[in-house]
Protein backbone atom coordinates (compact mmCIF):
# COMPACT_ATOMS: atom_id res chain seq x y z
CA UNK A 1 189.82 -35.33 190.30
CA UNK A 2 188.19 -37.58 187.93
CA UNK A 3 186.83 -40.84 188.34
CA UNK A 4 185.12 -43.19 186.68
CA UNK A 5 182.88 -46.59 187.45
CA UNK A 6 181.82 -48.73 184.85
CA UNK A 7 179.41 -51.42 186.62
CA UNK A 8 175.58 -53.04 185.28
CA UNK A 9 172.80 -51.13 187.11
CA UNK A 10 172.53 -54.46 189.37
CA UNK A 11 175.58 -53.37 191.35
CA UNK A 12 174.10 -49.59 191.89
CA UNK A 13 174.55 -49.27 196.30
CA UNK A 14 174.47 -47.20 199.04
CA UNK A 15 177.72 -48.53 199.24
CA UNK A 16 178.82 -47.00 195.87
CA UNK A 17 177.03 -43.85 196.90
CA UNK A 18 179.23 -43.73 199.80
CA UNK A 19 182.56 -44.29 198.39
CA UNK A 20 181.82 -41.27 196.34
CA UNK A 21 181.40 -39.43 198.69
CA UNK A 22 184.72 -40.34 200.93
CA UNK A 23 186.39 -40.42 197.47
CA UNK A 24 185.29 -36.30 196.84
CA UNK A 25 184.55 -35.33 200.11
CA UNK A 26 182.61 -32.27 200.80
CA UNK A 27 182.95 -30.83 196.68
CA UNK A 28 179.95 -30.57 194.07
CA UNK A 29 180.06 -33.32 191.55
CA UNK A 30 178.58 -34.42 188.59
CA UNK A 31 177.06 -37.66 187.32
CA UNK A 32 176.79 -38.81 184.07
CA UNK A 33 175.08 -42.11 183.06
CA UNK A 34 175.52 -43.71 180.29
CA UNK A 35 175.00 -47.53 178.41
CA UNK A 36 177.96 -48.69 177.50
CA UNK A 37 178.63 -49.42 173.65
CA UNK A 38 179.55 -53.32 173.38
CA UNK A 39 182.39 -53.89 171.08
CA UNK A 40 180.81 -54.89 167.60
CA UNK A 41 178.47 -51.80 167.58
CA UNK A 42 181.94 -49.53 168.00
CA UNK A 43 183.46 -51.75 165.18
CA UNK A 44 180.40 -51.48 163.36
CA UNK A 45 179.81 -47.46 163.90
CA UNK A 46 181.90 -45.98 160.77
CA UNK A 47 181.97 -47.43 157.33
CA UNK A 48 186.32 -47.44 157.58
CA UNK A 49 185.50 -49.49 160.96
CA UNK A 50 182.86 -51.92 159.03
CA UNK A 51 185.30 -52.08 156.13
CA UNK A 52 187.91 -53.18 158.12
CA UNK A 53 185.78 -55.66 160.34
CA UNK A 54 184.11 -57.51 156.92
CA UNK A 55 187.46 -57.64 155.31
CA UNK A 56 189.31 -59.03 158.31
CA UNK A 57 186.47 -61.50 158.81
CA UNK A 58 186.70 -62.48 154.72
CA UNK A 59 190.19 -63.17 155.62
CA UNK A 60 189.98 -65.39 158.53
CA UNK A 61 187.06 -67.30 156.40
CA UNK A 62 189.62 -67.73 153.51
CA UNK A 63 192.14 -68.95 156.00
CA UNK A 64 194.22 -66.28 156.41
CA UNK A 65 194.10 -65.64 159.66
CA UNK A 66 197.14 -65.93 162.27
CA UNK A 67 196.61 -67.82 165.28
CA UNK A 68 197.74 -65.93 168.55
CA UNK A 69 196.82 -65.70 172.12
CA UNK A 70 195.82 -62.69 174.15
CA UNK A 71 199.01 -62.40 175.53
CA UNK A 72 200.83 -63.44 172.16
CA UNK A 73 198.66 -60.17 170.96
CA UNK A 74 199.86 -57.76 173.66
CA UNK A 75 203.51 -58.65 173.76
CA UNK A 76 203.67 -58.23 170.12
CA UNK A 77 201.22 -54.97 169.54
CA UNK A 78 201.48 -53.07 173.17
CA UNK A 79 205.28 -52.63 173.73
C-alpha cells in the first residue's frame, strides 16, 4: 500500500501520526519528505518546458490567446 500526503509543515499532528498508523497498522514504513516544486519552477526546469512557456506567453501578449475556463479546459483536453 502506498500513500501519499501533501500538506505545509503547519498541519504536521499527532493526529497525522496516528492515521498512519491505523492506515498501515503494525508494518515498517518509510517516510520521505520533500518541498514541493510550485508550478513555474517545473515549467521553467527544461529548456523544451521554458521554450514552450516564453512562446505561449509571446502569444497571449500578441493577442493570441483563447479565452477558456477551467472547466471549458478540462471538457475539451481531459476526455
Amino acid at each position: 500500500m502506498e500513500t501519499t500526503y501533501r500538506l505545509n509543515t503547519k498541519e504536521l499532528s499527532v493526529e497525522l501520526i496516528r492515521s498512519i498508523q491505523e492506515a498501515f497498522g503494525d508494518q515498517d514504513i518509510e517516510i520521505t519528505v520533500t518541498a514541493q516544486r510550485d508550478d513555474t519552477e517545473f515549467l521553467l526546469s527544461t529548456e523544451a518546458n521554458r521554450k514552450q512557456l516564453y512562446e505561449s506567453m509571446d502569444e497571449l501578449a500578441k493577442g493570441k490567446g483563447v479565452a477558456m475556463s477551467v472547466a471549458e479546459l478540462q471538457a475539451k483536453y481531459l476526455r
